[in-house]
Protein backbone atom coordinates (compact mmCIF):
# COMPACT_ATOMS: atom_id res chain seq x y z
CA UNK A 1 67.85 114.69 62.28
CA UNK A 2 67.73 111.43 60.72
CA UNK A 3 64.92 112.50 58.03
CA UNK A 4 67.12 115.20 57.00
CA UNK A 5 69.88 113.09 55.87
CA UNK A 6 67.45 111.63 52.75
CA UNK A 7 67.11 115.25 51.08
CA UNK A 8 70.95 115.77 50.43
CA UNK A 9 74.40 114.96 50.59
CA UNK A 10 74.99 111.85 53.05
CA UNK A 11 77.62 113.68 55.21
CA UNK A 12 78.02 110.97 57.44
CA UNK A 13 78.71 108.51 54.61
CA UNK A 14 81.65 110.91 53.68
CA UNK A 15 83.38 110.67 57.17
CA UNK A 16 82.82 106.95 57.08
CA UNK A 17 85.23 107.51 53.82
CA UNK A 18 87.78 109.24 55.46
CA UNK A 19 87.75 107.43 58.42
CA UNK A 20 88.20 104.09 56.71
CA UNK A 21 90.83 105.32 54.30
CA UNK A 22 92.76 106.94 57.75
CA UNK A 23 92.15 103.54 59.23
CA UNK A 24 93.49 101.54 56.06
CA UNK A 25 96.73 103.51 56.15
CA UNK A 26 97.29 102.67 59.91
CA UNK A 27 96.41 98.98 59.17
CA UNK A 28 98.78 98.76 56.19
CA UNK A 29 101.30 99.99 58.47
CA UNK A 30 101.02 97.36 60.92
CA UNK A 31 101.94 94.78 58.56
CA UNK A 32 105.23 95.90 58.19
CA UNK A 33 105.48 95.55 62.31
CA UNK A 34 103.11 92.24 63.25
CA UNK A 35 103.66 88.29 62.79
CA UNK A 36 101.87 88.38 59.29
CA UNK A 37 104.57 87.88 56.62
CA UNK A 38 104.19 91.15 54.08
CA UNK A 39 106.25 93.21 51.66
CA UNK A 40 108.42 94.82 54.22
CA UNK A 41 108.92 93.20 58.03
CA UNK A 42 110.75 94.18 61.14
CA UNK A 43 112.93 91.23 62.72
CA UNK A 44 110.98 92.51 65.79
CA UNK A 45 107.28 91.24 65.09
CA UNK A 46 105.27 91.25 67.91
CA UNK A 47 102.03 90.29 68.40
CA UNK A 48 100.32 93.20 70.18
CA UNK A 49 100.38 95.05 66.67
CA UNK A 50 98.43 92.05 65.15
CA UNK A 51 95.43 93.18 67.44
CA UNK A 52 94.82 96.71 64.69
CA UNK A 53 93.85 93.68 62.31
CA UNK A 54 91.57 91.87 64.46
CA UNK A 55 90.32 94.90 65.23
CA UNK A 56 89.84 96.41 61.41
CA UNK A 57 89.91 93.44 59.13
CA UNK A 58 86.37 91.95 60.13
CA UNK A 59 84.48 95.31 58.87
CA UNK A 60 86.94 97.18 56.63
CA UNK A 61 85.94 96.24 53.18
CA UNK A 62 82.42 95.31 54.35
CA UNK A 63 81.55 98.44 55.12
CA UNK A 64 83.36 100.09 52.06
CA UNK A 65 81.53 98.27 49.67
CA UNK A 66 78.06 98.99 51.53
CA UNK A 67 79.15 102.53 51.41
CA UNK A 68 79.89 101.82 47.90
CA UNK A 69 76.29 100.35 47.29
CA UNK A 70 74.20 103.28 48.81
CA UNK A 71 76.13 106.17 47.32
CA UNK A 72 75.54 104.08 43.83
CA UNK A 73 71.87 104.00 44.55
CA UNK A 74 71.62 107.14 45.26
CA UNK A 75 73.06 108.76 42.14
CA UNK A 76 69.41 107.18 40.89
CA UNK A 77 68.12 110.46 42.31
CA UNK A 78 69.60 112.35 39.23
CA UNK A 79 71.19 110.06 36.59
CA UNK A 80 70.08 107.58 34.87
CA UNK A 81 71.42 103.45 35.06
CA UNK A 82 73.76 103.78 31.97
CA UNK A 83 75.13 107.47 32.91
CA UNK A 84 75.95 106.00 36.74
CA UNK A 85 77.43 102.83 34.72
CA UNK A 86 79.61 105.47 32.38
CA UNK A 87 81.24 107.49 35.29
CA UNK A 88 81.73 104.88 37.65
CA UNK A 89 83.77 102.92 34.76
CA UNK A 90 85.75 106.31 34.44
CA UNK A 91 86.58 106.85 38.13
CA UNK A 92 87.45 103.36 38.60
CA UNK A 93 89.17 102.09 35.61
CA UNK A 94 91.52 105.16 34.61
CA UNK A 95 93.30 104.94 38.38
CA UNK A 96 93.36 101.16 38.54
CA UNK A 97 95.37 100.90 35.49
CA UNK A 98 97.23 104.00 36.39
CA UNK A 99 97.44 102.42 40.07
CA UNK A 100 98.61 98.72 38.73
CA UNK A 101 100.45 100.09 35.83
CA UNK A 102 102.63 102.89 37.47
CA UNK A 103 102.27 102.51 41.66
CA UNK A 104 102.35 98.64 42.39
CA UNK A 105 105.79 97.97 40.68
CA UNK A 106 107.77 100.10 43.69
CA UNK A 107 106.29 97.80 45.83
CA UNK A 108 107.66 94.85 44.63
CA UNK A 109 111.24 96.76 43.85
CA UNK A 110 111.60 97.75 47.00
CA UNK A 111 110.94 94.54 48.90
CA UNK A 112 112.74 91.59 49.73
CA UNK A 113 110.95 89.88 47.06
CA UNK A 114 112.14 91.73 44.08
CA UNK A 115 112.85 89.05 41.28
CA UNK A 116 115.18 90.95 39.52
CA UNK A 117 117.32 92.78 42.06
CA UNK A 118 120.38 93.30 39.46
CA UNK A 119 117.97 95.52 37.04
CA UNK A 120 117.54 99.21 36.69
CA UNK A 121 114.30 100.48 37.58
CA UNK A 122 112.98 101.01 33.72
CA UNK A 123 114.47 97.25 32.99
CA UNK A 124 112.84 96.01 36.17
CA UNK A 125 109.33 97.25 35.27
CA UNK A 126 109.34 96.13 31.35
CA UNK A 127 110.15 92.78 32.93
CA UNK A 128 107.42 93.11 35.51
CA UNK A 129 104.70 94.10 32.76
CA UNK A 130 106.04 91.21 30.56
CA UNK A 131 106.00 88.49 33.68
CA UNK A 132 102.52 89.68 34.97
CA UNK A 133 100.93 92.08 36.62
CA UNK A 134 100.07 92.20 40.57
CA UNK A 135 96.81 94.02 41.68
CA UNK A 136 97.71 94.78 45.56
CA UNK A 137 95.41 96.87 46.76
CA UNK A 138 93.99 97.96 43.01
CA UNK A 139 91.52 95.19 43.47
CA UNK A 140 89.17 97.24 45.48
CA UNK A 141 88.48 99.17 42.28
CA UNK A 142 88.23 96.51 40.23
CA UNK A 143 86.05 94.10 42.04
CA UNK A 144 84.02 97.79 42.73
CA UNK A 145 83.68 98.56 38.91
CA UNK A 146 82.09 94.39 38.30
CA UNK A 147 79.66 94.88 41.10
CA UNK A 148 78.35 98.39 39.59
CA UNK A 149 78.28 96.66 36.26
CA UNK A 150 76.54 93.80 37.34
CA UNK A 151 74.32 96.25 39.47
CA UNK A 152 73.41 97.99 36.24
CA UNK A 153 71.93 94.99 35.18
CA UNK A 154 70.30 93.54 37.44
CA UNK A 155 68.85 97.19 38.80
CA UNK A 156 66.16 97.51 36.21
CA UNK A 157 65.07 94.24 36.20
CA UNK A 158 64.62 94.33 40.60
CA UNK A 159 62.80 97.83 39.89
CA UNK A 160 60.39 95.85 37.00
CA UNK A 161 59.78 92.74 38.76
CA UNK A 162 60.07 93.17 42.64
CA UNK A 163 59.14 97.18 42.93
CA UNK A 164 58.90 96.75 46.81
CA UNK A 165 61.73 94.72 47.20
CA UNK A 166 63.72 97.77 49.39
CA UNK A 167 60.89 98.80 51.21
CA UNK A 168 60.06 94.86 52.45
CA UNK A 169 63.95 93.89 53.16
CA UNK A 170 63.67 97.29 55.76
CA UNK A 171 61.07 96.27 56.93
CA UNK A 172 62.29 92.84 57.51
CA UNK A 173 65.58 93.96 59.16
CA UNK A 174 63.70 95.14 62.38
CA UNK A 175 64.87 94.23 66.20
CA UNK A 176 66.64 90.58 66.53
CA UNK A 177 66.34 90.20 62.52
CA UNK A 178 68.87 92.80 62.31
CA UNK A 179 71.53 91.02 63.82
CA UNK A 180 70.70 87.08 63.08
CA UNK A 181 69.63 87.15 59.63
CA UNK A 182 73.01 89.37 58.23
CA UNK A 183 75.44 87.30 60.63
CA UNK A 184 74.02 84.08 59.76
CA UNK A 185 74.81 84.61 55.83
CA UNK A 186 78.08 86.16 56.72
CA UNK A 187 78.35 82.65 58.68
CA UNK A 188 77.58 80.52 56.17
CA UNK A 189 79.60 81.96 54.00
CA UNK A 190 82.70 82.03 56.16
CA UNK A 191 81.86 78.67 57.05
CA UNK A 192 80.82 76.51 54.12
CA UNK A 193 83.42 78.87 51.21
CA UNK A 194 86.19 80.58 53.04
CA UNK A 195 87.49 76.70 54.36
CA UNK A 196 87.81 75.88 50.26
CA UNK A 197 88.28 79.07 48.62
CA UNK A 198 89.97 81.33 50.91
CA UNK A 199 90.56 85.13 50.09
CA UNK A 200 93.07 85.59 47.15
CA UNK A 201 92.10 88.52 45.86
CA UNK A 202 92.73 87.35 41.99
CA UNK A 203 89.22 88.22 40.19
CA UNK A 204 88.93 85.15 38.60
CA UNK A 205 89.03 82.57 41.76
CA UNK A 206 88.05 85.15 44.96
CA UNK A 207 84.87 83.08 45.69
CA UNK A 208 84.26 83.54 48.78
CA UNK A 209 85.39 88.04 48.66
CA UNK A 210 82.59 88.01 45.83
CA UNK A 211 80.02 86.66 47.60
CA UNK A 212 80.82 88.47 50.49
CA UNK A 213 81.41 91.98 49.30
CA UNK A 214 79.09 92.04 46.56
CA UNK A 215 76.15 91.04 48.65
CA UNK A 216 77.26 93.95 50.93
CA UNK A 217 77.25 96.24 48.03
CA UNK A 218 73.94 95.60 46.92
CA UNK A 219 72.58 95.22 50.49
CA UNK A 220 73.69 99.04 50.12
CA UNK A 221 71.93 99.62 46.92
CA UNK A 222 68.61 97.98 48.36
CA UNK A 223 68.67 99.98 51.30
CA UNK A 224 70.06 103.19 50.21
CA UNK A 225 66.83 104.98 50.55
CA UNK A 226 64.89 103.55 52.85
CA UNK A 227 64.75 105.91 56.24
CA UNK A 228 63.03 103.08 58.66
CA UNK A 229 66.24 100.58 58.25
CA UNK A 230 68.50 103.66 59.36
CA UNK A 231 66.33 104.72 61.63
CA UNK A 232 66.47 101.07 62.92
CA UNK A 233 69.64 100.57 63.75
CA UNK A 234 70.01 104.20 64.76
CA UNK A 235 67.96 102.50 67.68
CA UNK A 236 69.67 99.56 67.98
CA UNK A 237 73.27 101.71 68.33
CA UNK A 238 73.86 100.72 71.60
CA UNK A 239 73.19 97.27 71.52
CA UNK A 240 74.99 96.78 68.46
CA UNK A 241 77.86 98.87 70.36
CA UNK A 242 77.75 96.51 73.07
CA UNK A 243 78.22 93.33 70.26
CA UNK A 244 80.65 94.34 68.78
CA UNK A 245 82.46 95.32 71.97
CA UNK A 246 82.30 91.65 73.48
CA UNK A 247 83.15 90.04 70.01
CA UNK A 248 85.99 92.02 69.64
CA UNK A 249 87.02 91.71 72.96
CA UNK A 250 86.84 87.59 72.49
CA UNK A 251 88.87 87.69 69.00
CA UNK A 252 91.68 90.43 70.91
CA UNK A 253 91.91 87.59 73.57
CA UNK A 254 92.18 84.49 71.19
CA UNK A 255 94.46 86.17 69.25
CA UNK A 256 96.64 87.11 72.38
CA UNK A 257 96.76 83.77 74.16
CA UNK A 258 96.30 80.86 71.63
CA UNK A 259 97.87 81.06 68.09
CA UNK A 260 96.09 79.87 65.04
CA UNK A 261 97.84 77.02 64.54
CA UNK A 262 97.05 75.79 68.05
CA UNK A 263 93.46 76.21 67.59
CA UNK A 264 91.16 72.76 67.65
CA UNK A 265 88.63 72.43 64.85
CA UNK A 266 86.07 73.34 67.24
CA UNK A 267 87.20 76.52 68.01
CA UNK A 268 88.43 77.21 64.54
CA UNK A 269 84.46 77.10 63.83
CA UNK A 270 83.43 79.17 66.79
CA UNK A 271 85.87 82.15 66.00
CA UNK A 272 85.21 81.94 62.42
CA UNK A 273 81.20 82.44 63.75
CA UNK A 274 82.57 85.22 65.75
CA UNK A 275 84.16 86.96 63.65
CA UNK A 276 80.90 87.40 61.51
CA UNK A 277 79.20 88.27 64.11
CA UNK A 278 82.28 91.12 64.85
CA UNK A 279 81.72 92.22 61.63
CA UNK A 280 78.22 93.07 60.84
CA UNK A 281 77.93 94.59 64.63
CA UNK A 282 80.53 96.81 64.26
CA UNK A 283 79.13 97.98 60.33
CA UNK A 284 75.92 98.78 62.12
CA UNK A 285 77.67 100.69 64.52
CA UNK A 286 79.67 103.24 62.24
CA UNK A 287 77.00 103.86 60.57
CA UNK A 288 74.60 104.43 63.32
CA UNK A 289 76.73 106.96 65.29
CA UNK A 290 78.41 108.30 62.45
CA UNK A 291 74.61 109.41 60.98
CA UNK A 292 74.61 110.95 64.87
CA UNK A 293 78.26 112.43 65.18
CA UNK A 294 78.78 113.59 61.48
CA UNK A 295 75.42 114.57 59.75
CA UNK A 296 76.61 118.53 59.18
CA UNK A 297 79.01 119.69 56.97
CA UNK A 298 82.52 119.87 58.35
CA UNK A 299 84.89 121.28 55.89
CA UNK A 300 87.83 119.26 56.77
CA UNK A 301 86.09 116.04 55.86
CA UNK A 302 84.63 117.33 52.64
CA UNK A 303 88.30 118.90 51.44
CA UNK A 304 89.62 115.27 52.70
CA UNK A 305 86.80 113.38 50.31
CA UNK A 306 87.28 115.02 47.29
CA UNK A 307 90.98 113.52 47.81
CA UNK A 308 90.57 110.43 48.96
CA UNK A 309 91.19 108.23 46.13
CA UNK A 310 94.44 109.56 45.81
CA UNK A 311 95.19 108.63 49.54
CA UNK A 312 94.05 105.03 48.92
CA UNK A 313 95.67 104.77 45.43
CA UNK A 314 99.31 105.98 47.12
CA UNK A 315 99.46 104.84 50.69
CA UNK A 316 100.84 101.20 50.44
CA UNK A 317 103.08 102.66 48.10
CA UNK A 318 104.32 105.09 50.24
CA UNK A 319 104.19 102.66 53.53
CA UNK A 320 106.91 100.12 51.36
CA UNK A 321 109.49 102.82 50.31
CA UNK A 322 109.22 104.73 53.79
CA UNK A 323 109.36 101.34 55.36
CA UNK A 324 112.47 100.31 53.27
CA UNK A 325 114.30 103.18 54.09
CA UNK A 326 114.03 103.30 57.34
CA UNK A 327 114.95 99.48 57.76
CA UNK A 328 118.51 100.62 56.12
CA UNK A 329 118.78 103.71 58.52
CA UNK A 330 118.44 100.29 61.42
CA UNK A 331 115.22 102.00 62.64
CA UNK A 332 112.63 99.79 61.78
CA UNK A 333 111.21 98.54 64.64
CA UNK A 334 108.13 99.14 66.49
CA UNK A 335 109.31 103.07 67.64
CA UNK A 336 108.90 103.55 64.00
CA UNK A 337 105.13 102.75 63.73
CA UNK A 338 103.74 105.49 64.52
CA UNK A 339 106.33 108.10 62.44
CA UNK A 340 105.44 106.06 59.30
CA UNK A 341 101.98 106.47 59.40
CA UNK A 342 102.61 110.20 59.95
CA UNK A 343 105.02 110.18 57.09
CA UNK A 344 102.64 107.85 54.83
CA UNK A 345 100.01 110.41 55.52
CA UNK A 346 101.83 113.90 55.16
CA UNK A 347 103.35 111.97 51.41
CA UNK A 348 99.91 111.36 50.77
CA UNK A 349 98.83 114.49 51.25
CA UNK A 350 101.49 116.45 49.42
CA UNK A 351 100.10 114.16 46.36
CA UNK A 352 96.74 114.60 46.99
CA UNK A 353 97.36 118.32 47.53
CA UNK A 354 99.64 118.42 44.18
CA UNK A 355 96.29 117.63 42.13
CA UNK A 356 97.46 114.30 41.26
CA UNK A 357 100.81 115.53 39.58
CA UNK A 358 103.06 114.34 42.05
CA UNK A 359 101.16 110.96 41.25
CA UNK A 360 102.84 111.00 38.04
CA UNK A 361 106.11 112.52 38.90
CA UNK A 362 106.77 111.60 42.49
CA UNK A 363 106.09 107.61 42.34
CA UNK A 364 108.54 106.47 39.48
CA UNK A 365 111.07 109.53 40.95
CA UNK A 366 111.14 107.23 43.88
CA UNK A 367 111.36 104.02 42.46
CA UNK A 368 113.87 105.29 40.24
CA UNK A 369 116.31 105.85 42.95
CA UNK A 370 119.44 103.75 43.32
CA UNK A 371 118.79 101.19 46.09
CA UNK A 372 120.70 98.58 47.71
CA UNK A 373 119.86 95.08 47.15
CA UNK A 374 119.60 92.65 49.61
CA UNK A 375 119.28 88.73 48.78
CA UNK A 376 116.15 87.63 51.05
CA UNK A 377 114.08 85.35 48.65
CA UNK A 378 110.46 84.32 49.53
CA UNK A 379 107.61 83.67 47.72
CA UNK A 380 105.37 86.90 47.57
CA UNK A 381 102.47 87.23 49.72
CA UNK A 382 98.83 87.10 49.75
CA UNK A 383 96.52 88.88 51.78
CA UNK A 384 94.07 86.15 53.46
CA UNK A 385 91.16 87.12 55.56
């Protein structure tokens, strides 16, 4: 079963996709309803909610960008460096300046945080271009499109120089390696750079997300191909299950009955361990049972995948508007979770269905519409790790 996985399509890494953008439109969601200050809140945070990022924030881009990696790598199979270079810089450049250009703006004009709440739509944006530009969740594709770039350098020189490079990290990550080795690094990094960097998510300073995510991405690249690392932790799924399980159940539990801010240094520096150790456990163990669960075609996941960029590209768009208008109907509170994921995803779909035209049409339609303003002024957010 596993063998058979190397002479195609990776089916499994497709309903990884989906499942990760399904997850990332729940998660956005639960912004609007937890403790964490984002675009839209409900007066009614509650801390319960905040558990869907414990549970998801650990191993959500991780695992994207090792997806990322080994779907790069494996396009060596029938392109060349330079032709994977030239249509990765068109399917992630076009929609990121699409995305930052035409579906961030509604985002900010919709939220309590809109600078210039006395403007029309078309005046508000002009004065957005001119005051600077905000990537939101764009910066996946950007930060995506450097590490393929700098992949596509460094690829030919790895093949030259260290030919068995893949084939000796495999065999390398074998029984306890698998777990110490990848959660020590992802320690050391959350230790020694997220404490002085933190996660900003602007290109230029996002130390410590570069070192994280592009070492994940080429992990992917380097291990792409080689069948004894997934047959590895295919037999290590249950222990790896059982990891993440207890991590998880430790960071729930923290997050429950001691607040951050009450936290002594000490065990500041034992959840920050645990967290890492959270996150690579439960990578290993979507991919491992996903490889089991999802290695056939399945028609609903491949119609989802060809989509999918348009679901990630519209969501938070969709979560901010939805979530504004329901706050002015006096609904938004946590009854309305669940009907504005179910709204952000049917909106999504009727986009992704449209071919993209209701991209174009749809987002500055909505933005366009006459809102009321409201005068809550706060400094806009930043997404931290």
């Amino acid at each position: 079963m596993l063998g058979d996985r190397f002479d195609g399509r990776r089916h499994d890494l497709d309903a990884l996709r989906v499942f990760f953008f399904g997850t990332l439109i729940i998660y956005h969601s639960s912004l609007v309803y937890g403790t964490k200050t984002w675009w839209i809140n409900t007066s009614g945070a509650t801390k319960l909610i905040d558990l869907i990022t414990v549970g998801s924030h650990p191993w959500r881009m991780s695992l994207l960008f090792f997806i990322s990696g080994v779907v790069t790598a494996s396009l060596l199979k029938k392109r060349s460096v330079a032709e994977i270079r030239k249509t990765r810089t068109r399917q992630l450049l076009l929609p990121f300046v699409f995305g930052v250009l035409v579906v961030v703006p509604p985002q900010v004009y919709f939220s309590p945080y809109n600078f210039a709440p006395d403007l029309s739509y078309w005046e508000f944006w002009k004065t957005y271009v001119v005051s600077g530009l905000r990537l939101e969740h764009m910066w996946f594709l950007a930060y995506l499109w450097i590490y393929v770039i700098a992949w596509s350098i460094a690829q030919p020189q790895l093949a030259r120089r260290w030919p068995g490079l893949s084939v000796s990290l495999a065999a390398w990550l074998r029984g306890r390696v698998l777990f110490v080795a990848p959660i020590a690094f992802l320690s050391i990094l959350r230790l020694c750079l997220y404490p002085v960097f933190r996660e900003t998510l602007v290109i230029s300073s996002d130390v410590y997300s570069h070192a994280v995510y592009f070492s994940m991405f080429m992990l992917g690249t380097l291990l792409a191909n080689e069948q004894s690392f997934w047959q590895e932790i295919d037999r290590q799924r249950w222990i790896s299950l059982g990891v993440a399980t207890l991590s998880l159940a430790v960071l729930a539990a923290l997050s429950v009955f001691i607040p951050r801010e009450a936290r002594p240094e000490a065990l500041v520096f034992a959840v920050r361990i645990i967290r890492s150790v959270f996150q690579w456990s439960a990578v290993l163990v979507l991919l491992a049972f996903a490889a089991r669960f999802a290695s056939r075609p399945n028609r609903v996941i491949m119609h989802l995948n060809k989509s999918i960029m348009t679901y990630y590209i519209a969501h938070q768009t969709v979560i901010v508007i939805a979530a504004y208008y329901i706050a002015k109907a006096g609904l938004l509170d946590i009854r309305s979770f669940i009907p504005l994921v179910v709204i952000t995803a049917l909106v999504c779909a009727l986009i992704a269905e449209t071919k993209g035209l209701a991209t174009a049409r749809l987002m500055p339609f909505l933005a366009g519409i006459v809102v009321a303003r409201r005068g809550l002024r706060k400094p806009l957010p930043q997404e931290t790790a």
